[in-house]
C-alpha atoms as a PDB file:
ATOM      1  CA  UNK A   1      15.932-107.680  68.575  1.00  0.00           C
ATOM      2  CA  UNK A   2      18.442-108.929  71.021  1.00  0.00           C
ATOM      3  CA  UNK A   3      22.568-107.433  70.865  1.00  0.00           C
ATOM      4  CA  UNK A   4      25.355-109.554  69.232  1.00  0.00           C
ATOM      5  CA  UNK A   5      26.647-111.907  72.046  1.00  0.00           C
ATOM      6  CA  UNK A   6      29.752-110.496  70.767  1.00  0.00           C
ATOM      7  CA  UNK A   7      28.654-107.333  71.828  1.00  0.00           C
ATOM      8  CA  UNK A   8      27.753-108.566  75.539  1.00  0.00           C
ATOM      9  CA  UNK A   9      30.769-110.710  76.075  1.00  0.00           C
ATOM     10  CA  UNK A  10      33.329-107.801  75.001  1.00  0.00           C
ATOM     11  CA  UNK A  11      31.441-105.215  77.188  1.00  0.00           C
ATOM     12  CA  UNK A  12      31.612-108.183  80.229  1.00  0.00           C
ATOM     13  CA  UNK A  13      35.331-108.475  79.378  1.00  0.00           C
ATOM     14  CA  UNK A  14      35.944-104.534  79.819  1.00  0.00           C
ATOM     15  CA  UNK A  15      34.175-104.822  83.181  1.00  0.00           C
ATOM     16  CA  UNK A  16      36.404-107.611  83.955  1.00  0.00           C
ATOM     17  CA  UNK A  17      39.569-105.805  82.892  1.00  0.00           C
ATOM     18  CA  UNK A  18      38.688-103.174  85.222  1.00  0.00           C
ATOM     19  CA  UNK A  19      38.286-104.944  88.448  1.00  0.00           C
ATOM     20  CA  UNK A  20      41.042-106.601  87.852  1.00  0.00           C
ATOM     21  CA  UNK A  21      43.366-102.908  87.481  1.00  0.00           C
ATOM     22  CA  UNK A  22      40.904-102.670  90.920  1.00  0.00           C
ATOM     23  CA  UNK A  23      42.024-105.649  92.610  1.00  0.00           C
ATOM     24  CA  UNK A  24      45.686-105.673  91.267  1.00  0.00           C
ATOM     25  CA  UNK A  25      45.785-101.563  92.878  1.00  0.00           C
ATOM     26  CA  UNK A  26      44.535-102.536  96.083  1.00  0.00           C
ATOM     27  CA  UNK A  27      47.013-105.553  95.949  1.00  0.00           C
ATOM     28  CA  UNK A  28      43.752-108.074  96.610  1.00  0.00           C
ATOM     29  CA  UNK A  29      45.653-112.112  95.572  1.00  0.00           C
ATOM     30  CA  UNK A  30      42.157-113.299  95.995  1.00  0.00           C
ATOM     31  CA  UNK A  31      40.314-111.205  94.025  1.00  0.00           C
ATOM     32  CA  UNK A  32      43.198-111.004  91.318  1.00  0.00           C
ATOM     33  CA  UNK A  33      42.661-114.036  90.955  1.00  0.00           C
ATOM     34  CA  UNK A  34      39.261-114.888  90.685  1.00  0.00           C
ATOM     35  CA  UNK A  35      38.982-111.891  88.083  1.00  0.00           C
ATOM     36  CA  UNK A  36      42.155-113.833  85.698  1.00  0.00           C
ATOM     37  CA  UNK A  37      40.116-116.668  86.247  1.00  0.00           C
ATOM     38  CA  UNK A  38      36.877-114.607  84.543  1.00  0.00           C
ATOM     39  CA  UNK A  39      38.584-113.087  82.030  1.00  0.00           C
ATOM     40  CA  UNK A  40      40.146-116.866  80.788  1.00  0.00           C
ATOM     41  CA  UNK A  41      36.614-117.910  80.608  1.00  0.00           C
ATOM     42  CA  UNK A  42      35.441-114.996  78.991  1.00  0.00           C
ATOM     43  CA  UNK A  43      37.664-114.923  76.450  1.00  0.00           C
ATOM     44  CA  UNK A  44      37.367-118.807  75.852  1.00  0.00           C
ATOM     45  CA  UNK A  45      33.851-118.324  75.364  1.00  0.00           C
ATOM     46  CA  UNK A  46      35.058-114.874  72.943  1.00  0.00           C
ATOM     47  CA  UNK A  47      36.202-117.504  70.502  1.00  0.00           C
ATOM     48  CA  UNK A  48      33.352-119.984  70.008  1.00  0.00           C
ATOM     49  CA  UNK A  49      30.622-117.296  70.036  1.00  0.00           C
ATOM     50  CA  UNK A  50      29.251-116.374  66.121  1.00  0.00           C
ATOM     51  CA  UNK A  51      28.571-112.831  66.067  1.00  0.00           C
ATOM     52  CA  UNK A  52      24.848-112.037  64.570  1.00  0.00           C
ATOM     53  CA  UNK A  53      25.796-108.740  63.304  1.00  0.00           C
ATOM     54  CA  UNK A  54      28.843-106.556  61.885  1.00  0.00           C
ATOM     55  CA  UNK A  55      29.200-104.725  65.176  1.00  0.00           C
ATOM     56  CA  UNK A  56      30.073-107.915  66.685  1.00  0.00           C
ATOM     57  CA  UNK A  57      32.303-109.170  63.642  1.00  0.00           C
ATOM     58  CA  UNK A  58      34.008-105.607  64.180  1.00  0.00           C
ATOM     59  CA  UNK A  59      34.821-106.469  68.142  1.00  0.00           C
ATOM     60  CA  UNK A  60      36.564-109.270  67.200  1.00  0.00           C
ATOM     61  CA  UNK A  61      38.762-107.695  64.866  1.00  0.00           C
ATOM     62  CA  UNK A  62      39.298-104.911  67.248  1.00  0.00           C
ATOM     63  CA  UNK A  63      40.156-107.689  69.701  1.00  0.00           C
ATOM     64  CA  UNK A  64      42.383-109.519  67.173  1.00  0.00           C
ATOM     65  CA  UNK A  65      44.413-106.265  66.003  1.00  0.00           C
ATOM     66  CA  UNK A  66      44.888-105.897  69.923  1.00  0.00           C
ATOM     67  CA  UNK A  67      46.664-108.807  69.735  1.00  0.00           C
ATOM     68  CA  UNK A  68      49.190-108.089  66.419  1.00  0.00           C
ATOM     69  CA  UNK A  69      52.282-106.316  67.546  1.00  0.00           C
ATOM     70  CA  UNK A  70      55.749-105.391  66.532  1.00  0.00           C
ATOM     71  CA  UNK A  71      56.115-105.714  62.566  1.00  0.00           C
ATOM     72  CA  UNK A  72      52.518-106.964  62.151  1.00  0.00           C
ATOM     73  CA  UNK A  73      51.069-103.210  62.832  1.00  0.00           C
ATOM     74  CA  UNK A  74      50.408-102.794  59.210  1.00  0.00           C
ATOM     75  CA  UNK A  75      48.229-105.974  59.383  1.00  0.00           C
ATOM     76  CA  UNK A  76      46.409-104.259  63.040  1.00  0.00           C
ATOM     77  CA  UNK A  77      46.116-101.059  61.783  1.00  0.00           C
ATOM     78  CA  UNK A  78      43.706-102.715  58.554  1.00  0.00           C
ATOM     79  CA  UNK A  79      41.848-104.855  60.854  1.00  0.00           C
ATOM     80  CA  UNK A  80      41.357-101.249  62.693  1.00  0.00           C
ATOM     81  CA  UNK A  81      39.832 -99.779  60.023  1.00  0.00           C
ATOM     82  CA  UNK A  82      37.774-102.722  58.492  1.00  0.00           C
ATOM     83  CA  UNK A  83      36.481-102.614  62.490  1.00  0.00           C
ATOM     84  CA  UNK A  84      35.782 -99.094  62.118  1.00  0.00           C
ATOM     85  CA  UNK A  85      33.785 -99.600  59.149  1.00  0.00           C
ATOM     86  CA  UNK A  86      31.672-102.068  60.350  1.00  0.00           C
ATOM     87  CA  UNK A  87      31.031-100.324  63.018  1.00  0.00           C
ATOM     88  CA  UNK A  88      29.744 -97.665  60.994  1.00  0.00           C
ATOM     89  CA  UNK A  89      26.973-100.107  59.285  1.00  0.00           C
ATOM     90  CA  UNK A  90      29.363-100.228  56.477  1.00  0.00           C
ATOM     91  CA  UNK A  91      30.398-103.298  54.447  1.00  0.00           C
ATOM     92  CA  UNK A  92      32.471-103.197  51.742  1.00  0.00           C
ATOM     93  CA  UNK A  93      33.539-106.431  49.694  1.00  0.00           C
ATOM     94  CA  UNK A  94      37.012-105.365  49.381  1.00  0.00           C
ATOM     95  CA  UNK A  95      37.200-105.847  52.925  1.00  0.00           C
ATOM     96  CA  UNK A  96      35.221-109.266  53.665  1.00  0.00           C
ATOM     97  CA  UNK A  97      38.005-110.274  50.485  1.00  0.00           C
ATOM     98  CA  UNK A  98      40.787-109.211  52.636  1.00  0.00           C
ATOM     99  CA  UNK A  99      39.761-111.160  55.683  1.00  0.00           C
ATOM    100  CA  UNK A 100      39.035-114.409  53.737  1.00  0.00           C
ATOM    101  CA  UNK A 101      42.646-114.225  52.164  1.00  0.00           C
ATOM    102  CA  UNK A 102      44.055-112.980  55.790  1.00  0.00           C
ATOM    103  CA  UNK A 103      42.348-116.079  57.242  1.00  0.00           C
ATOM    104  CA  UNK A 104      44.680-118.684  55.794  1.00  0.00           C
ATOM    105  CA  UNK A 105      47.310-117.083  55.430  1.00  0.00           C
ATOM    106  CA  UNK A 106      46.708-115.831  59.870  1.00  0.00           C
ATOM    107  CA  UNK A 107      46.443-119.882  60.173  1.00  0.00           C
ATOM    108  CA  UNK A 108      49.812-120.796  58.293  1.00  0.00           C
ATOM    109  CA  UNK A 109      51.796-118.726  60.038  1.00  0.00           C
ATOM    110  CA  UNK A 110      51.536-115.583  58.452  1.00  0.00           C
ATOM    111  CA  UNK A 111      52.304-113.107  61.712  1.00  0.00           C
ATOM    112  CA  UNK A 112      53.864-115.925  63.730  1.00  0.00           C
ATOM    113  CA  UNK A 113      52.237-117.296  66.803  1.00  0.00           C
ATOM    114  CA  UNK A 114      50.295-114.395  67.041  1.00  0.00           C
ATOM    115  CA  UNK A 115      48.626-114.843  63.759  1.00  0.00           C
ATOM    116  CA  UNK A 116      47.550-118.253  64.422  1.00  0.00           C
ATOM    117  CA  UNK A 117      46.174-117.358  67.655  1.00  0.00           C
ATOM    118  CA  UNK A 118      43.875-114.526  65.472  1.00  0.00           C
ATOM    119  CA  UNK A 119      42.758-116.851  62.827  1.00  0.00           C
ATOM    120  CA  UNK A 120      39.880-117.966  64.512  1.00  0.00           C
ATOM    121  CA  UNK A 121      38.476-114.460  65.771  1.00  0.00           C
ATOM    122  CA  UNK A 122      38.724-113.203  62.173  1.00  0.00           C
ATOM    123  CA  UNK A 123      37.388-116.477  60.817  1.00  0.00           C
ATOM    124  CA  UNK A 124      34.140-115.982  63.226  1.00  0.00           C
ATOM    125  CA  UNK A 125      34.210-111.927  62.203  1.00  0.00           C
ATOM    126  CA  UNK A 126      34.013-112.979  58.138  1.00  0.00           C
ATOM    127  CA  UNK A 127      30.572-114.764  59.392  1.00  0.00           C
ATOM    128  CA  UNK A 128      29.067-112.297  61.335  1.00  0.00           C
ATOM    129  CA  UNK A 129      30.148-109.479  58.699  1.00  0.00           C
ATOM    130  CA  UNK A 130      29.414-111.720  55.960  1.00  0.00           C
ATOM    131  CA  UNK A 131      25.609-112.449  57.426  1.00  0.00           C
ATOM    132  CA  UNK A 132      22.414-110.772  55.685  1.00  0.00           C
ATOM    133  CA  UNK A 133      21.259-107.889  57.231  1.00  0.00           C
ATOM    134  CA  UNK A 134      17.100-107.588  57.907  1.00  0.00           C
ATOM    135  CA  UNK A 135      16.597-103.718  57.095  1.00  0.00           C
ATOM    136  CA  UNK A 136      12.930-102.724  59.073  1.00  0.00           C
ATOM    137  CA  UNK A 137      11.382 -99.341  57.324  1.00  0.00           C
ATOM    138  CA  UNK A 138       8.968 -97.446  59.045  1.00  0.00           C
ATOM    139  CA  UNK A 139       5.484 -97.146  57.640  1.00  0.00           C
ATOM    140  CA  UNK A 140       3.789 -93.743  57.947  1.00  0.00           C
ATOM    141  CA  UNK A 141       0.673 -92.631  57.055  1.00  0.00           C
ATOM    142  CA  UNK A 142       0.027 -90.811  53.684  1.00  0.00           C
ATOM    143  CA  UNK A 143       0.966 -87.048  54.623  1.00  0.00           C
ATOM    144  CA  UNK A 144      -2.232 -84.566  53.865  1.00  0.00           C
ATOM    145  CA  UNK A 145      -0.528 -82.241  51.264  1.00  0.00           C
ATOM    146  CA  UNK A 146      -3.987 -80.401  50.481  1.00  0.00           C
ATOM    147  CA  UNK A 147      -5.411 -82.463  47.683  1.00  0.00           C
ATOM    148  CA  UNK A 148      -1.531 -81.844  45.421  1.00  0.00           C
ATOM    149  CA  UNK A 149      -0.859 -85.258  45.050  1.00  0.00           C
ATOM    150  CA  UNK A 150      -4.753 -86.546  44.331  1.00  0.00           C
ATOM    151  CA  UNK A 151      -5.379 -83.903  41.378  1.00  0.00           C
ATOM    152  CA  UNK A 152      -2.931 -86.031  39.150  1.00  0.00           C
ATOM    153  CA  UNK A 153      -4.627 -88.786  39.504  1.00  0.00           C
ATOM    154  CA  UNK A 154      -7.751 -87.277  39.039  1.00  0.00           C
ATOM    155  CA  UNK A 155      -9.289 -87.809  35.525  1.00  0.00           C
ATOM    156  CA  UNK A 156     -10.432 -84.841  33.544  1.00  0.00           C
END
């Protein structure tokens, strides 16, 4: 099974975002930057790639509550916690409802520029939270439990 591209791209961003501090510390123009330059792309790319999976769906809401600030923490802070949810493996319908109202209302203006900006991470996290998930159970053996479970079906 391969990761969320999501998943990659938000890890390669974090790597980024650190040799950048690197660069900026050792006052390095060049290398400054050719890392802004990476990160632009990188996050360009953030917003066309469809997460496969809720871990995904739930870096892009992490991303996008990163990006709320000033009066629009209450709107963050939810985004937080759907993220932490799906994190978790957990998907509740209360919450895929709250994005798919928040996604309109993101694109009209609701938080200001900001919100607009955010519309279309949280429009790509409603598909990859709102995709099937393919649940694999193991298959073991029968266990040996000393003829128990073979005397009921036994007939008398």
């Amino acid at each position: 099974m391969q990761i969320d591209p999501v998943v990659a791209i938000a890890q390669k961003l974090l790597d980024a975002e650190r040799a950048l501090r690197d660069a900026r510390l050792r006052r390095d123009e060049k290398m400054t930057a050719r890392w802004l330059a990476v990160l632009s792309l990188l996050n360009e790319e953030l917003y066309t790639v469809v997460p496969t999976s809720p871990l995904g769906a739930a870096e892009l809401l992490r991303k996008a509550a990163a990006a709320l600030g000033g009066a629009w923490t209450i709107y963050a802070e939810h985004m937080d916690e759907i993220a932490q949810r799906l994190s978790n493996g957990a998907r509740a319908l209360d919450d895929l409802v709250w994005l798919r109202s928040m996604r309109p209302a993101l694109s009209s203006g609701l938080c200001g520029n900001d919100g607009v900006i955010i519309a279309p991470l949280v429009a790509l996290a409603i598909r990859g939270a709102s995709r099937p998930m393919i649940v694999f159970r193991a298959v073991f053996p029968p266990r040996n439990d000393d003829g128990f479970g073979h005397a009921a079906s036994r007939s008398p």
